[in-house]
C-alpha atoms as a PDB file:
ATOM      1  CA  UNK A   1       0.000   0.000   0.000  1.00  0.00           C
ATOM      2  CA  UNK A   2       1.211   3.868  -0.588  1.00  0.00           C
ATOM      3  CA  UNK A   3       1.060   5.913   2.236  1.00  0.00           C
ATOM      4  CA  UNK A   4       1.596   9.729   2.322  1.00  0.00           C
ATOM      5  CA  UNK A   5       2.461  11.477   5.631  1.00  0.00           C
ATOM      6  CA  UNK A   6       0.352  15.101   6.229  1.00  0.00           C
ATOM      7  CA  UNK A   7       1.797  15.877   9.819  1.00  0.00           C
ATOM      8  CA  UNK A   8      -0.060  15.311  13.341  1.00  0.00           C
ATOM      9  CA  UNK A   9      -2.325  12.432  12.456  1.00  0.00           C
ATOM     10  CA  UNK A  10      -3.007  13.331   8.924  1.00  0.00           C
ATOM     11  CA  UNK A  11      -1.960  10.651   6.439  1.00  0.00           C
ATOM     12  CA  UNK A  12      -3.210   9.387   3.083  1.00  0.00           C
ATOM     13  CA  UNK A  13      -3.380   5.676   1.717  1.00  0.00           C
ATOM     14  CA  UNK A  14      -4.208   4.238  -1.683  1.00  0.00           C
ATOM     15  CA  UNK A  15      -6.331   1.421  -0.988  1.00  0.00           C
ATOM     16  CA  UNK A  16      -8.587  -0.629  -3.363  1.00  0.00           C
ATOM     17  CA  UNK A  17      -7.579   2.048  -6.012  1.00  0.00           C
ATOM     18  CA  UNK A  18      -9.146   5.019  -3.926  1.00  0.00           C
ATOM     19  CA  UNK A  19      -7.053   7.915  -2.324  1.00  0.00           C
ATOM     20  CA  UNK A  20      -8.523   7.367   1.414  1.00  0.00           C
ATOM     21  CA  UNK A  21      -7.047  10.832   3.780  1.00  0.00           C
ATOM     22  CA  UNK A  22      -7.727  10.161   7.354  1.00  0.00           C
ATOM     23  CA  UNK A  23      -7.847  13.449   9.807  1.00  0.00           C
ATOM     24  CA  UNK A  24      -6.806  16.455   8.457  1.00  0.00           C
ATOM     25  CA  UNK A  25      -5.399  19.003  10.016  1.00  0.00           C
ATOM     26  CA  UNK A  26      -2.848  20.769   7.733  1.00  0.00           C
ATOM     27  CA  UNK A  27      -2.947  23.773   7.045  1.00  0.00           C
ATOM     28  CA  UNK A  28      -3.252  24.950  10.674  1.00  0.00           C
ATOM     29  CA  UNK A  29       0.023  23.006  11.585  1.00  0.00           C
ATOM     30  CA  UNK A  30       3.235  24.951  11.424  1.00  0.00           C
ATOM     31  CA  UNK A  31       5.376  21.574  10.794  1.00  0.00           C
ATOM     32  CA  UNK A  32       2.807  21.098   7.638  1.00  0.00           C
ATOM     33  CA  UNK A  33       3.143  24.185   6.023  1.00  0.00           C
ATOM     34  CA  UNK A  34       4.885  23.283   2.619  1.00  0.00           C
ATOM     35  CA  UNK A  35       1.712  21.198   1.820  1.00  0.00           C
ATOM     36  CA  UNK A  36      -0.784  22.160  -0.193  1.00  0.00           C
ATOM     37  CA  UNK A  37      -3.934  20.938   0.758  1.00  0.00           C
ATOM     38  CA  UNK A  38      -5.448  22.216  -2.826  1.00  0.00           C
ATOM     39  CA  UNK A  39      -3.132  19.424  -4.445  1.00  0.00           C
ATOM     40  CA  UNK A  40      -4.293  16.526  -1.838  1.00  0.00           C
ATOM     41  CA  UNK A  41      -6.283  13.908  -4.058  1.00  0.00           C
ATOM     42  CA  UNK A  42      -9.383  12.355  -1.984  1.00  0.00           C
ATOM     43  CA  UNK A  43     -12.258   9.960  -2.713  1.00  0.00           C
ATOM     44  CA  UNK A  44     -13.087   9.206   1.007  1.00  0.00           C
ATOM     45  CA  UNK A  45     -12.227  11.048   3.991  1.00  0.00           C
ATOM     46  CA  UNK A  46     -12.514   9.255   7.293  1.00  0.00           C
ATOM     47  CA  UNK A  47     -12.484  11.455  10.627  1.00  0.00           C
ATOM     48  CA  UNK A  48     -11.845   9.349  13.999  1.00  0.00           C
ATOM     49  CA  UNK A  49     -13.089  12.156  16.288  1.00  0.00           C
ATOM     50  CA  UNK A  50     -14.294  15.614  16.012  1.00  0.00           C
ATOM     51  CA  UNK A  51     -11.335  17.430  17.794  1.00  0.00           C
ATOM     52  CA  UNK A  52      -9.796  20.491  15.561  1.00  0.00           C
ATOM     53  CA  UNK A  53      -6.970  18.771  14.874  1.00  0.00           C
ATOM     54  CA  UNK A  54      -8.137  16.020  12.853  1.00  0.00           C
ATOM     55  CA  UNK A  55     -11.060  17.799  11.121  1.00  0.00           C
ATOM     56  CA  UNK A  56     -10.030  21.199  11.171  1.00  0.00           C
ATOM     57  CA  UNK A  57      -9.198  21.015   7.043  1.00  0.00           C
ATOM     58  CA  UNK A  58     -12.300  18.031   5.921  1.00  0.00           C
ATOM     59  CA  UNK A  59     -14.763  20.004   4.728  1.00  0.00           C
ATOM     60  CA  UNK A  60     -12.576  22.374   2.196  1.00  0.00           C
ATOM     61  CA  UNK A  61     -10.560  19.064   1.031  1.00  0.00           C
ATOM     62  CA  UNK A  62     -14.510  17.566   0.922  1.00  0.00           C
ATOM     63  CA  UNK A  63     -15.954  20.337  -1.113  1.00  0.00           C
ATOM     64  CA  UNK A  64     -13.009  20.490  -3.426  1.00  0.00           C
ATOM     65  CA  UNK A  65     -12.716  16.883  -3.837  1.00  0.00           C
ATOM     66  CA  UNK A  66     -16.275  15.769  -3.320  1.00  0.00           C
ATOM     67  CA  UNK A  67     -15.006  13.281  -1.421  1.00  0.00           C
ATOM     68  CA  UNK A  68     -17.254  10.795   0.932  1.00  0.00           C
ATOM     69  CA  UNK A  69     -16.725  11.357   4.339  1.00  0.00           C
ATOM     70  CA  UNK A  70     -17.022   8.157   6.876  1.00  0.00           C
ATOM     71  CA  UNK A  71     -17.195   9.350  10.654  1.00  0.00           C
ATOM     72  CA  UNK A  72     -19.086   8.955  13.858  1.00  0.00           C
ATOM     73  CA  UNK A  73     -23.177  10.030  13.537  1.00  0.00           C
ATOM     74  CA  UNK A  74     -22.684  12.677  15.182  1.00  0.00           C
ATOM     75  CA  UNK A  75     -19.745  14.852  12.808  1.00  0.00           C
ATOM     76  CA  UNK A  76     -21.766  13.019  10.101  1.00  0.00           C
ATOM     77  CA  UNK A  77     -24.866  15.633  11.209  1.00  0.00           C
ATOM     78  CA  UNK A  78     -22.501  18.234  11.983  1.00  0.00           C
ATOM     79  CA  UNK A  79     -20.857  17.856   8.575  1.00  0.00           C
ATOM     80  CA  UNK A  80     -24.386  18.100   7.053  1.00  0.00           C
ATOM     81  CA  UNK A  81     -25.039  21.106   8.679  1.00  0.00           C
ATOM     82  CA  UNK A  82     -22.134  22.970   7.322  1.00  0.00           C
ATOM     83  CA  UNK A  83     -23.414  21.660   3.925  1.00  0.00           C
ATOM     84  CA  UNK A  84     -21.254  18.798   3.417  1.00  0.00           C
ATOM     85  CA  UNK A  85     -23.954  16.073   2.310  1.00  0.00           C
ATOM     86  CA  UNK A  86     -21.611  13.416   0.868  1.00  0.00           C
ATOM     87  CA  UNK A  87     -21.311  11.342   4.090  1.00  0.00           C
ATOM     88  CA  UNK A  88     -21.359   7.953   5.702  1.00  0.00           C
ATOM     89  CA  UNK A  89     -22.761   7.466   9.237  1.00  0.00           C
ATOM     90  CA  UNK A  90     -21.170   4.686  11.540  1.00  0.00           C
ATOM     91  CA  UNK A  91     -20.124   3.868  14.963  1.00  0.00           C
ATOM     92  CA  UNK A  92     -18.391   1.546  17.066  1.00  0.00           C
ATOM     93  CA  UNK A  93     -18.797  -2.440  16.131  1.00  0.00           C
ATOM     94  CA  UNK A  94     -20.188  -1.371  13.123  1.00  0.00           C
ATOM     95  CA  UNK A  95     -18.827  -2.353   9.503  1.00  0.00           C
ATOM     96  CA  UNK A  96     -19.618  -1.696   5.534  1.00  0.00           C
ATOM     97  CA  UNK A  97     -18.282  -2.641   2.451  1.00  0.00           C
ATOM     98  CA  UNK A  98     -16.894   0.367   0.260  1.00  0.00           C
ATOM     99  CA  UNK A  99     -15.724   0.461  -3.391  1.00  0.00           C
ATOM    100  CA  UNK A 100     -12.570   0.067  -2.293  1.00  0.00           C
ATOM    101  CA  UNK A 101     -12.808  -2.257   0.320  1.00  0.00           C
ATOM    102  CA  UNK A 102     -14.412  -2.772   4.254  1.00  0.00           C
ATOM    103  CA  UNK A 103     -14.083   0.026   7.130  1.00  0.00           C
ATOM    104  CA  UNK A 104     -14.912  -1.655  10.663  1.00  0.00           C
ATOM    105  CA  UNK A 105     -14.638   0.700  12.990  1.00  0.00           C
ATOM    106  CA  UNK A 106     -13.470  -0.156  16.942  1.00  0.00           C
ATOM    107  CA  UNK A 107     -12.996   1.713  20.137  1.00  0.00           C
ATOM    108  CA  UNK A 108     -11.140   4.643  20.910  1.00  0.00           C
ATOM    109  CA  UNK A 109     -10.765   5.571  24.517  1.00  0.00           C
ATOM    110  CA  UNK A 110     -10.537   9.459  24.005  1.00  0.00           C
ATOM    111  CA  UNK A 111     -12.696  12.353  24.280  1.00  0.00           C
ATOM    112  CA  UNK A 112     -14.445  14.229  20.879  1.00  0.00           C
ATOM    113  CA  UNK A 113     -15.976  17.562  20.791  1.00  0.00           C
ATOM    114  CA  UNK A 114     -16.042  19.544  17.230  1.00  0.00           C
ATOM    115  CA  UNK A 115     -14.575  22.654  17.013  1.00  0.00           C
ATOM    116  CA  UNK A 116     -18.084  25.218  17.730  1.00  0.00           C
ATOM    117  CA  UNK A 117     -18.238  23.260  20.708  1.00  0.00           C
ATOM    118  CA  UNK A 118     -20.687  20.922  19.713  1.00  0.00           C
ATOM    119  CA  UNK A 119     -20.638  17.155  20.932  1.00  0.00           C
ATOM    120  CA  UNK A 120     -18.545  15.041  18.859  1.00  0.00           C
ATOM    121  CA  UNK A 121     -19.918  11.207  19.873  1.00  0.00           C
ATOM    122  CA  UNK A 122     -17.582   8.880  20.388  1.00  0.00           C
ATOM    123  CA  UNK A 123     -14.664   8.507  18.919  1.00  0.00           C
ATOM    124  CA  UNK A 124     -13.720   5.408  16.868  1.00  0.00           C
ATOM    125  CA  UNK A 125     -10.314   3.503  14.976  1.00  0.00           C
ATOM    126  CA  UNK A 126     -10.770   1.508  11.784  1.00  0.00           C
ATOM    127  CA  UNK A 127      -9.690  -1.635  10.361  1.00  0.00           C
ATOM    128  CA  UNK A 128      -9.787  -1.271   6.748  1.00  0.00           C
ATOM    129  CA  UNK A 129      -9.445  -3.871   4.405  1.00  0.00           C
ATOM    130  CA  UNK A 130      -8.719  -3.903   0.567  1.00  0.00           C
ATOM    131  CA  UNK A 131      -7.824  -6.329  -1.792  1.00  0.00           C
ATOM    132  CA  UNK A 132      -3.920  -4.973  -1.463  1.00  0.00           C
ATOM    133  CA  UNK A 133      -3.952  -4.749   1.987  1.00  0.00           C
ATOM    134  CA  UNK A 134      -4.941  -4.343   5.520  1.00  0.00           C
ATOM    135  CA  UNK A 135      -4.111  -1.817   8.136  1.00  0.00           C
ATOM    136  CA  UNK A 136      -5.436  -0.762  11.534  1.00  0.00           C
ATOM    137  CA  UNK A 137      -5.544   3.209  12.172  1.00  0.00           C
ATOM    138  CA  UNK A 138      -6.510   3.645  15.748  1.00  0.00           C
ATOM    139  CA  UNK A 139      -7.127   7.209  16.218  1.00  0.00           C
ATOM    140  CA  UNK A 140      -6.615   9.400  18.958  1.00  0.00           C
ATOM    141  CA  UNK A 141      -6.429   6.435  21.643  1.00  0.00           C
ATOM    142  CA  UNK A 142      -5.574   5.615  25.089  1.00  0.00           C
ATOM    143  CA  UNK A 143      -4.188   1.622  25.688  1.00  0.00           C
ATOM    144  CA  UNK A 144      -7.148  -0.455  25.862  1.00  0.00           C
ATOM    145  CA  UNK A 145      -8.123  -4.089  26.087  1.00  0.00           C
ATOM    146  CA  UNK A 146     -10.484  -3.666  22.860  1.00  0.00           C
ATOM    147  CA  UNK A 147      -7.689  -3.720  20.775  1.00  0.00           C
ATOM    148  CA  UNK A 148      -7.109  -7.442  21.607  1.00  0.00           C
ATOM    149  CA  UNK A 149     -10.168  -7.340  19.037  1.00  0.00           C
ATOM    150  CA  UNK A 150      -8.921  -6.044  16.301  1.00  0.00           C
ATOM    151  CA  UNK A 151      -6.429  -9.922  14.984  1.00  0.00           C
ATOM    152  CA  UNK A 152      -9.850 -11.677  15.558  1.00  0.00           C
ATOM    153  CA  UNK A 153     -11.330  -9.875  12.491  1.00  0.00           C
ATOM    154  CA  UNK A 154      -7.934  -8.896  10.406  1.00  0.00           C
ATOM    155  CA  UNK A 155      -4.277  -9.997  10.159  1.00  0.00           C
ATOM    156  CA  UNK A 156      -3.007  -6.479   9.487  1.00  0.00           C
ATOM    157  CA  UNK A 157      -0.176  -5.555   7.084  1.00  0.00           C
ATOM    158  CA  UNK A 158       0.949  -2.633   9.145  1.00  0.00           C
ATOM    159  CA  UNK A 159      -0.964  -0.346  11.825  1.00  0.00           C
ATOM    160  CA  UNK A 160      -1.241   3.394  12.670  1.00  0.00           C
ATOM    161  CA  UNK A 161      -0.903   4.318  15.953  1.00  0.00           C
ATOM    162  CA  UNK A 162      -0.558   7.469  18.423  1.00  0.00           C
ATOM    163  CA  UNK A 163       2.747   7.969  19.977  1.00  0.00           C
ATOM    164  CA  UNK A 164       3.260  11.212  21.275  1.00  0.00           C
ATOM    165  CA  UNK A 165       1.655  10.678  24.798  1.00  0.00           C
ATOM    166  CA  UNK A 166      -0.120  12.740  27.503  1.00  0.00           C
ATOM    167  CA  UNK A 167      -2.838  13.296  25.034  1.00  0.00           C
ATOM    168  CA  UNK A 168      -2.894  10.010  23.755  1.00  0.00           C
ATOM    169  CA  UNK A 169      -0.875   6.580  23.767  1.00  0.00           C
ATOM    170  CA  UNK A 170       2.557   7.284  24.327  1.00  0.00           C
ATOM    171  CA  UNK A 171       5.717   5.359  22.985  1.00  0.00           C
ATOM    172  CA  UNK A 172       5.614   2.112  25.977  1.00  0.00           C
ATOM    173  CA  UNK A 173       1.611   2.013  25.732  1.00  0.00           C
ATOM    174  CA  UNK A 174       1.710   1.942  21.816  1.00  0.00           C
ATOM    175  CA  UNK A 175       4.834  -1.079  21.973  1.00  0.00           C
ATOM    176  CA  UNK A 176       2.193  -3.061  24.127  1.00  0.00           C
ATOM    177  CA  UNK A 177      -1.029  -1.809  21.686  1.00  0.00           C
ATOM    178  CA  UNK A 178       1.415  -3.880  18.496  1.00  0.00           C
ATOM    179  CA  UNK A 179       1.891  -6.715  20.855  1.00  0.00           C
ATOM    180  CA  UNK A 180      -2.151  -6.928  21.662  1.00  0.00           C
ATOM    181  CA  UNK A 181      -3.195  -5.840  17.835  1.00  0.00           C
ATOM    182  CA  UNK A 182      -0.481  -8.706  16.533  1.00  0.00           C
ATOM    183  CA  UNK A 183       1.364  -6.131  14.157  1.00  0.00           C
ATOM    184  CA  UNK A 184       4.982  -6.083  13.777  1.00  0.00           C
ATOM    185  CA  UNK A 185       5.440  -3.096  11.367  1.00  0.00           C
ATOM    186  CA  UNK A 186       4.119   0.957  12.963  1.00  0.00           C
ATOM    187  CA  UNK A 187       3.409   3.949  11.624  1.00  0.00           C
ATOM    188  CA  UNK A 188       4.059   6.608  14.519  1.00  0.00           C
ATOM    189  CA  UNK A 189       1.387   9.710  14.311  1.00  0.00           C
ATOM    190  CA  UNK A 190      -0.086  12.248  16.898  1.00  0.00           C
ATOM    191  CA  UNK A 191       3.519  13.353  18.478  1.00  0.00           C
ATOM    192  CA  UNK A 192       6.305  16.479  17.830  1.00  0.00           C
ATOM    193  CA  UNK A 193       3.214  19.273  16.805  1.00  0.00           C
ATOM    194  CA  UNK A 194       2.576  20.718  20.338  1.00  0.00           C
ATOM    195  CA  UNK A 195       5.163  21.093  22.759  1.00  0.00           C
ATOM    196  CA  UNK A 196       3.056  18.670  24.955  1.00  0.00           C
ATOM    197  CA  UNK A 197       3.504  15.787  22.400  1.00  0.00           C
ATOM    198  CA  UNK A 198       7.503  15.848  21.378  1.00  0.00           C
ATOM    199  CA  UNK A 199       9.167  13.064  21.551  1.00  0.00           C
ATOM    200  CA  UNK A 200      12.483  11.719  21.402  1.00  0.00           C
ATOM    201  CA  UNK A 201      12.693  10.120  17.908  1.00  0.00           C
ATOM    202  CA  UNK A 202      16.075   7.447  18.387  1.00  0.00           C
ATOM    203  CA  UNK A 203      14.637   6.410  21.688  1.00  0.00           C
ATOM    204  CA  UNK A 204      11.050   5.510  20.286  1.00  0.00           C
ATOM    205  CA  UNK A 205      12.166   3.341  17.480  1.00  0.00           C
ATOM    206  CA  UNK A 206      14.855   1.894  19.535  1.00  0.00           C
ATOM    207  CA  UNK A 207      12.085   1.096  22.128  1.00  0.00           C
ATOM    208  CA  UNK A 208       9.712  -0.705  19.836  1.00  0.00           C
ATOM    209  CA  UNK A 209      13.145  -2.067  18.172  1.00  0.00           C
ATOM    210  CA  UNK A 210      13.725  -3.857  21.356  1.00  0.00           C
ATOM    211  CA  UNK A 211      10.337  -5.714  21.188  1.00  0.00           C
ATOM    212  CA  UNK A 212      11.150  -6.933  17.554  1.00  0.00           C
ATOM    213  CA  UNK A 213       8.788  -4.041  16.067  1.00  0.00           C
ATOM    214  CA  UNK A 214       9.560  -1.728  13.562  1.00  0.00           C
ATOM    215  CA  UNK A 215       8.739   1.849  14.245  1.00  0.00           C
ATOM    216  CA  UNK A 216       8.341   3.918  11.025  1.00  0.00           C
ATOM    217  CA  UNK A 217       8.747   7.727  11.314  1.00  0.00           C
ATOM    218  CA  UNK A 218       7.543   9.195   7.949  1.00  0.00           C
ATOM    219  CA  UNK A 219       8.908  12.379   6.994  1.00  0.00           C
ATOM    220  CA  UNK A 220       5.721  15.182   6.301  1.00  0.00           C
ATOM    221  CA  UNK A 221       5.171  15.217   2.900  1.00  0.00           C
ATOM    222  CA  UNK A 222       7.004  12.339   2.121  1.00  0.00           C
ATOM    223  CA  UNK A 223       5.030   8.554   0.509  1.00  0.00           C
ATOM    224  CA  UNK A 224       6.136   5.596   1.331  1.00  0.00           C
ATOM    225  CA  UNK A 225       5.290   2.191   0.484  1.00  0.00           C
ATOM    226  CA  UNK A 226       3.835  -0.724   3.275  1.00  0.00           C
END
């Protein structure tokens, strides 16, 4: 699969032949700012939770792109509201099949409120599956038992996970979330774009290194493939 790095916990895979961009928040992030977002390709924009920085740039990429957008009930309402009709209600447990492949979405132990304030629902991780590939994205998360779901419906290819800590996961909690989700190969997001959230980049990969886990740090802007 080709994944493309936006910053924060923005990121882009080509799955099933569709451009899928989970969270954005570019624009507003200093590290991000030699991206474009009027050059990002879409057909589907999922949002885990309705925080500001992971929807803060979904509906201009939506009403450019006319992308789908898959998210909680709630931002799915919200989202309406603001005139962005091309949506896809879901919550946790639930699954649907997708041109390009299946979204089952999972618990996330986090908090969501959209950026007027407004309640956000709950927020969620997928497991999406295409026919050239697998992954696990688990959104803004703490640890939690639920993930020891997620290998009893998918043998992932590689996951997504939150490393940055005291808002989320941080480096030790996300080695034990790859034991408990069965996934040998990371993709490090949420750390470095708020003073709160930097991290010490040798000792994080040498820390899932010393589990047998590879720890990918992409480079903003930068594809790679998985």
């Amino acid at each position: 699969m080709e994944f493309t790095y936006y910053g924060h916990a923005s990121f882009a895979v080509k799955a099933g032949g569709k451009n899928i961009l989970f969270d954005p928040f570019i624009s507003h992030n200093e590290l991000a700012k030699q991206i474009d977002i009027n050059k990002i390709p879409a057909d589907y924009i999922l949002l885990s939770h309705g925080h500001g920085d992971h929807v803060a740039d979904g509906i201009s990429i939506a009403q450019r792109t006319g992308a789908k957008v898959v998210c909680n009930f709630e931002i799915h309402e919200w989202l309406n509201n603001k005139g962005i009709a091309n949506t896809h209600p879901m919550n946790t447990g639930g699954k649907w099949n997708f041109d390009f492949g299946t979204v089952k979405c999972f618990v996330a132990q986090h908090s969501s409120g959209l950026p007027d304030g407004s309640y956000g629902g709950n927020p969620m991780g997928f497991v999406i599956s295409a026919d050239n590939g697998t992954f696990y994205y688990s959104g803004d998360t703490a640890l939690t038992f639920d993930m020891q779901l997620v290998p009893r419906y998918a043998k992932l290819d590689f996951a997504v996970l939150p490393i940055g800590d005291n808002f989320t996961m941080g480096m030790d909690d996300a080695v034990e979330a790859a034991k408990w989700i069965q996934c040998k190969k990371i993709i490090g997001v949420h750390y470095d774009t708020f003073g709160y959230i930097k991290i010490d980049h040798k000792k994080a990969i040498d820390t899932f290194k010393k589990e047998g886990i590879e720890l990918m740090l992409v480079d903003i802007g930068k594809t790679i493939q998985v």
